[in-house]
N, C-alpha and C. Protein backbone atom coordinates (compact mmCIF):
# COMPACT_ATOMS: atom_id res chain seq x y z
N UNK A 1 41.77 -10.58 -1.88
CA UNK A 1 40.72 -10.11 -1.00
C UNK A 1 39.50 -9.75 -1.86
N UNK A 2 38.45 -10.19 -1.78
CA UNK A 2 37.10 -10.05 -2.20
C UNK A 2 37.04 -8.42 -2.09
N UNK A 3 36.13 -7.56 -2.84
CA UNK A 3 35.24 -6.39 -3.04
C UNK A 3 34.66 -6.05 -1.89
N UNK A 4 34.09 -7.06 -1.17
CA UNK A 4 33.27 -6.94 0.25
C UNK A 4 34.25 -6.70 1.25
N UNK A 5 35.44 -7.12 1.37
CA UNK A 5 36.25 -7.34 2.36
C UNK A 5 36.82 -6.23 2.13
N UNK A 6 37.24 -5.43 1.23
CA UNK A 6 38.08 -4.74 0.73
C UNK A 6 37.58 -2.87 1.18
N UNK A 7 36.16 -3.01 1.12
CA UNK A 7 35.04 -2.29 1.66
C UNK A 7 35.13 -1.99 3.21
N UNK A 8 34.60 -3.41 3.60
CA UNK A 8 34.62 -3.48 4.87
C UNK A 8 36.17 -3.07 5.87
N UNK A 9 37.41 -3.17 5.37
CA UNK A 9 38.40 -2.85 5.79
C UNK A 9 38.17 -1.47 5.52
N UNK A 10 38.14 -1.00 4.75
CA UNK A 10 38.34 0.50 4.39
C UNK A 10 37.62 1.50 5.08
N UNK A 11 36.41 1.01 5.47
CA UNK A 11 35.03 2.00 6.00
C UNK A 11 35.51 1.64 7.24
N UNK A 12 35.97 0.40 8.01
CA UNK A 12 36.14 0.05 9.39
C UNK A 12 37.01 1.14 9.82
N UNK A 13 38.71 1.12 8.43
CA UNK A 13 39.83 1.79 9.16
C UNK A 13 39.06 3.34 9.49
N UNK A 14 38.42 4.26 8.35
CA UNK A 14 38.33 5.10 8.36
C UNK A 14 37.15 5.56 9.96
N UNK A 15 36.18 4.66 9.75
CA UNK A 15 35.09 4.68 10.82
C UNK A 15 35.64 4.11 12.02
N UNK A 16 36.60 4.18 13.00
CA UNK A 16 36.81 2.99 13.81
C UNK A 16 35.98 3.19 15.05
N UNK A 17 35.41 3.83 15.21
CA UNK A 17 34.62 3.91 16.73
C UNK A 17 33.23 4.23 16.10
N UNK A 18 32.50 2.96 15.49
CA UNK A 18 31.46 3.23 14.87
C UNK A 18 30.21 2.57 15.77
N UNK A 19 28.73 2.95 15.93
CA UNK A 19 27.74 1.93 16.44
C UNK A 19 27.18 0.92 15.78
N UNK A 20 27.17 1.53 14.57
CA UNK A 20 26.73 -0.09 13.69
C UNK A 20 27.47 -0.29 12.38
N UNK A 21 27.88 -1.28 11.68
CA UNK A 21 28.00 -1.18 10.31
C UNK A 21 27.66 -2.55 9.94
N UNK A 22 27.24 -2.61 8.80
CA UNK A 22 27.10 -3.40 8.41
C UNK A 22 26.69 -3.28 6.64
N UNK A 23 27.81 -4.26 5.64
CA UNK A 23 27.76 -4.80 4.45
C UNK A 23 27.06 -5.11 3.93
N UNK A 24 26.28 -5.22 3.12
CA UNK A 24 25.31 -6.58 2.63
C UNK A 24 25.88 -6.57 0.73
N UNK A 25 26.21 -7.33 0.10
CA UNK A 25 25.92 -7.90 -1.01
C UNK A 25 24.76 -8.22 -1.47
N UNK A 26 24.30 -7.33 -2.53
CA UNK A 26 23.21 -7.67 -2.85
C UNK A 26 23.04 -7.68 -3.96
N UNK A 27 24.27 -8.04 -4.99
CA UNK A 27 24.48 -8.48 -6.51
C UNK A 27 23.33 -9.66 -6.80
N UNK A 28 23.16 -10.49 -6.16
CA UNK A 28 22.54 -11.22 -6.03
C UNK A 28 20.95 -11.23 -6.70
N UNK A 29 20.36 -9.80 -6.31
CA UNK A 29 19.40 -9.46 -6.46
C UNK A 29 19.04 -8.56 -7.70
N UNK A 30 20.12 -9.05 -8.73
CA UNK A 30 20.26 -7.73 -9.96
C UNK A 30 20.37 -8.68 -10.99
N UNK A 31 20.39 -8.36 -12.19
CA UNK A 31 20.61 -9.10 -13.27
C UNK A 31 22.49 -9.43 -13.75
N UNK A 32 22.78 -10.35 -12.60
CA UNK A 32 24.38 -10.22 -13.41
C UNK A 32 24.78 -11.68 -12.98
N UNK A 33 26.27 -12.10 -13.42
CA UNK A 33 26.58 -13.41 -12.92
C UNK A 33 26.23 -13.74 -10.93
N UNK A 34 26.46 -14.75 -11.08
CA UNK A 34 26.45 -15.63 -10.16
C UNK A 34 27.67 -14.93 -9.04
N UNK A 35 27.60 -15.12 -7.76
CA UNK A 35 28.93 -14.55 -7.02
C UNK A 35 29.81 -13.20 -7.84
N UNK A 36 28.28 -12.19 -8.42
CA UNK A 36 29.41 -11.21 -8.93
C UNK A 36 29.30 -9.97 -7.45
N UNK A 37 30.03 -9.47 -6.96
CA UNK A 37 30.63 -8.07 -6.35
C UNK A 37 29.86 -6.65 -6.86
N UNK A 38 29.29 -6.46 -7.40
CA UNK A 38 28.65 -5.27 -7.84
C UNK A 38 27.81 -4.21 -7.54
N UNK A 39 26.72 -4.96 -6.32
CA UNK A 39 26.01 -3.97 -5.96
C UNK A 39 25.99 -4.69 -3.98
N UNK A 40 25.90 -2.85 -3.45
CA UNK A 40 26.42 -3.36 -1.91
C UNK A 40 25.25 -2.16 -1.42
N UNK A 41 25.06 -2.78 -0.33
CA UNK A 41 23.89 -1.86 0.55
C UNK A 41 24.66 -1.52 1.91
N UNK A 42 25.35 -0.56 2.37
CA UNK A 42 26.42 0.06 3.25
C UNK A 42 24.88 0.42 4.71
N UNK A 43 25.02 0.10 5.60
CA UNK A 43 24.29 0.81 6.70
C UNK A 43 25.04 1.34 7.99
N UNK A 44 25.71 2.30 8.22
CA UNK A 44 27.20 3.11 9.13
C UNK A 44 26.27 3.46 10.01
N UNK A 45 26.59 3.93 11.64
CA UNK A 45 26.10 4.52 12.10
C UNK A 45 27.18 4.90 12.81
N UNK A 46 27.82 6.20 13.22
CA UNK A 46 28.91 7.15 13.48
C UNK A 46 28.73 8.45 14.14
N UNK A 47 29.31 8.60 15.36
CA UNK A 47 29.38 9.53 16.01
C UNK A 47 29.76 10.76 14.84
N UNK A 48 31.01 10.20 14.08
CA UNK A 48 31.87 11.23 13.31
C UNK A 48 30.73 12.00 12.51
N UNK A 49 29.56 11.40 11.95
CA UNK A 49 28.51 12.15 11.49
C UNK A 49 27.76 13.46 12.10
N UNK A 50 27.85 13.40 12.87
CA UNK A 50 27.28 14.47 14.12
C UNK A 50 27.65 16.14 13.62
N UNK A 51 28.88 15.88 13.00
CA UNK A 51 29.35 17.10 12.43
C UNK A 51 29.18 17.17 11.08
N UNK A 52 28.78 16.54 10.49
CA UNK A 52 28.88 16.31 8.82
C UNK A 52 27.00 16.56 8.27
N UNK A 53 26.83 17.12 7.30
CA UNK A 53 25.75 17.07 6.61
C UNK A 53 25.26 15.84 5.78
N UNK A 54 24.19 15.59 5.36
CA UNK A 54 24.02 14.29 5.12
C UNK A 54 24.86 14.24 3.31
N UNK A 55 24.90 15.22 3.40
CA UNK A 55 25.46 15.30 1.60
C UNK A 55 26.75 14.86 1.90
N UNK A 56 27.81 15.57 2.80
CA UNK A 56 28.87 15.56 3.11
C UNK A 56 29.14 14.14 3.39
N UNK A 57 28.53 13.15 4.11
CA UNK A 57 28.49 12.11 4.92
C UNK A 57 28.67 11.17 3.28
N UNK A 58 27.82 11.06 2.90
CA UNK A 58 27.83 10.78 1.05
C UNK A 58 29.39 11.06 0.44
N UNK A 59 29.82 12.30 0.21
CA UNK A 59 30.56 12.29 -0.02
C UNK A 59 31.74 11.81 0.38
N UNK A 60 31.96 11.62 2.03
CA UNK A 60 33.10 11.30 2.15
C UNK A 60 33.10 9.67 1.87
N UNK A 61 32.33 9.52 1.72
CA UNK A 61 32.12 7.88 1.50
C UNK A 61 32.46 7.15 -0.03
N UNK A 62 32.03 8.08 -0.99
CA UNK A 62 32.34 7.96 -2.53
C UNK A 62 33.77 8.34 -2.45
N UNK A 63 34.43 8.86 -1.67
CA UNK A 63 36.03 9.45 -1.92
C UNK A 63 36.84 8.23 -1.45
N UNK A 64 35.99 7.85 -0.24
CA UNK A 64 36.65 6.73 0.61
C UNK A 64 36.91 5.66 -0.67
N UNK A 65 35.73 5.37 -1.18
CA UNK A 65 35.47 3.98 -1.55
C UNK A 65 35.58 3.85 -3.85
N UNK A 66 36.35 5.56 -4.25
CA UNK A 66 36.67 5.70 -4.78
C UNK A 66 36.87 4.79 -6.46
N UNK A 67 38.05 3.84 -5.76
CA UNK A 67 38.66 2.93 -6.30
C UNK A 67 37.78 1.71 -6.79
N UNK A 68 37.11 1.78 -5.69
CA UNK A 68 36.05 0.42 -5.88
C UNK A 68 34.50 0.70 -6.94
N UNK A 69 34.50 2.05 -6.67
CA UNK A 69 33.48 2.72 -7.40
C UNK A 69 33.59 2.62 -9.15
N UNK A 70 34.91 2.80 -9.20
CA UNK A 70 35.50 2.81 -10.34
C UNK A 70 36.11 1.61 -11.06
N UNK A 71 36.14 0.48 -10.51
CA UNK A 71 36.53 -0.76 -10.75
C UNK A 71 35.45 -1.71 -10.20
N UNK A 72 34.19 -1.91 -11.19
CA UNK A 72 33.38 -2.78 -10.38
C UNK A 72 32.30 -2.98 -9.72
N UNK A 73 32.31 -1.92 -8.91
CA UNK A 73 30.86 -1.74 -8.11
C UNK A 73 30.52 -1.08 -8.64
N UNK A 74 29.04 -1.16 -9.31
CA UNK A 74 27.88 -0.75 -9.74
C UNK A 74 27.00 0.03 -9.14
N UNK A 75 26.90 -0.21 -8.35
CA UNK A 75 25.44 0.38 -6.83
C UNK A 75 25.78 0.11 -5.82
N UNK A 76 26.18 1.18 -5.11
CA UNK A 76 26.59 1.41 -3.52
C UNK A 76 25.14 2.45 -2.93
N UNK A 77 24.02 1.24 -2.08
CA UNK A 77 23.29 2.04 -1.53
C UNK A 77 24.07 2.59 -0.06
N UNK A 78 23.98 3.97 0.13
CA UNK A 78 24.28 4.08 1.50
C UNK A 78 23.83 4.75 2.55
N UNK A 79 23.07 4.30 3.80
CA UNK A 79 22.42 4.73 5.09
C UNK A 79 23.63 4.83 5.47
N UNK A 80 23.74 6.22 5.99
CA UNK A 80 24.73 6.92 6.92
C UNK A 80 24.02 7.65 7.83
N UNK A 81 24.18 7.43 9.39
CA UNK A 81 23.46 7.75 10.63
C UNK A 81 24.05 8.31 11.77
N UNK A 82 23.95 9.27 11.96
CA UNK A 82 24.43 10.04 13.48
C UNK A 82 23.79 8.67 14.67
N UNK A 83 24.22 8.50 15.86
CA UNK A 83 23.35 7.31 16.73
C UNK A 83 22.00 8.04 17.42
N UNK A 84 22.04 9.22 17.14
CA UNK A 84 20.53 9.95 17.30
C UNK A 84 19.52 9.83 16.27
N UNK A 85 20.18 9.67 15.18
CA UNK A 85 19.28 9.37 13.99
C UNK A 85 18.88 7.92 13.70
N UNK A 86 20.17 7.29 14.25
CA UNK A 86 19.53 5.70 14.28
C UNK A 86 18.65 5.57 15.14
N UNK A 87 18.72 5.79 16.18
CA UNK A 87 17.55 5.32 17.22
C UNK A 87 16.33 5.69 17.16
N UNK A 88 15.78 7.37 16.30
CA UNK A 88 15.01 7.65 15.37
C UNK A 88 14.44 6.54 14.21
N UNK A 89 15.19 6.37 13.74
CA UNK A 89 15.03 5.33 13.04
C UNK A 89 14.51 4.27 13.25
N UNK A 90 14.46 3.72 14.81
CA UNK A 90 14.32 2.42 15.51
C UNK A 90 15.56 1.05 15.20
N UNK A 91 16.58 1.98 14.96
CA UNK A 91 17.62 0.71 14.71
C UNK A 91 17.31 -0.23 13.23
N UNK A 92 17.01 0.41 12.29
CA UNK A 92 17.03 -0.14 11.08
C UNK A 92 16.95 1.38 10.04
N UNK A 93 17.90 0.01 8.95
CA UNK A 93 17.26 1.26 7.83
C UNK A 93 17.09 0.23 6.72
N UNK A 94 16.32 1.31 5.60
CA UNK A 94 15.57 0.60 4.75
C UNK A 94 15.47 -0.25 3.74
N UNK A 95 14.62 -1.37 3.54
CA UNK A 95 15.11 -2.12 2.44
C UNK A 95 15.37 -1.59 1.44
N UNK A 96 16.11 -2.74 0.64
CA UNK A 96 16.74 -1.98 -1.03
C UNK A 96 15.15 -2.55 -1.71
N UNK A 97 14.87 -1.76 -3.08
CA UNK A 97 13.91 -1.91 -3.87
C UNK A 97 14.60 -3.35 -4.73
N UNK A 98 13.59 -4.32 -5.21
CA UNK A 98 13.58 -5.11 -6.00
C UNK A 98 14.02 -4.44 -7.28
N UNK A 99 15.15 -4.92 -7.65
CA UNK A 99 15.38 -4.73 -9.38
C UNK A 99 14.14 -4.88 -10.26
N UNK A 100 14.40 -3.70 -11.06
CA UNK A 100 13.69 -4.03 -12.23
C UNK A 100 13.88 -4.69 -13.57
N UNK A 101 15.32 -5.37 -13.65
CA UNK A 101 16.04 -5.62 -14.91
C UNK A 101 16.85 -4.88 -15.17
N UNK A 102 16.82 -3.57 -15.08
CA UNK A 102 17.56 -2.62 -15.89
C UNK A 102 16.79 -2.56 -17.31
N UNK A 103 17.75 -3.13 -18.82
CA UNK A 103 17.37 -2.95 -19.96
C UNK A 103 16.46 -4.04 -20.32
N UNK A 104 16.79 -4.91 -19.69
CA UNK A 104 16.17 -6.24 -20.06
C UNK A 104 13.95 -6.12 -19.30
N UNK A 105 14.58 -5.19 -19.18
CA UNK A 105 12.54 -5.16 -18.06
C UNK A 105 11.44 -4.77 -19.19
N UNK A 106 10.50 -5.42 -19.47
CA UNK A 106 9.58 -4.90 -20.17
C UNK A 106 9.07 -3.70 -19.79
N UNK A 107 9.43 -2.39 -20.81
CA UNK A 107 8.55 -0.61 -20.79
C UNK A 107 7.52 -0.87 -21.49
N UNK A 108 6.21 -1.59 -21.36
CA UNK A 108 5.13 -1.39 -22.29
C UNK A 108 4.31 0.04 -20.62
């Protein structure tokens, strides 16, 4: 099972009565191989939030996703949304910033 899939099962089981979720891979957009798993842009939107602080909401998400944090994934951006806050929002959240290289970026 792929990194993405592995994600997506995990946040589904834990989230199951969620309004939005959605994955994105966006290794793509970083300096690393070809089809590498490394960096993921998470966008949840969850009743279960309603009770949770936005720190908290963070956290339970790094505990969730633990394993993967620690084997692999590099950058987990994550929009986590009460469905009052999404619709605030207008039903989106925000793009990821363009890489800069990391080490490889010219600091003049």
């Amino acid at each position: 099972m792929s990194i993405q899939d592995t994600i997506s099962s995990k946040v589904s089981a834990q989230f199951s009565n969620n309004e939005w979720f959605e994955l994105i891979n966006e290794s793509h957009m970083h300096s690393v191989p070809a089809n590498s798993e490394t960096h993921f842009k998470l966008t949840l939107v969850s009743e279960q939030f309603e009770s949770m602080r936005k720190v908290a909401r963070h956290q339970a998400m790094y505990q969730l996703l633990d394993h993967e944090l620690n084997n692999g994934v590099h950058a987990l951006a994550l929009h986590l949304y009460t469905p009052e806050e999404w619709v605030e929002r207008a039903n989106a959240s925000p793009d990821s910033p363009n890489c800069l290289g990391g080490s490889s970026s010219n600091n003049n």
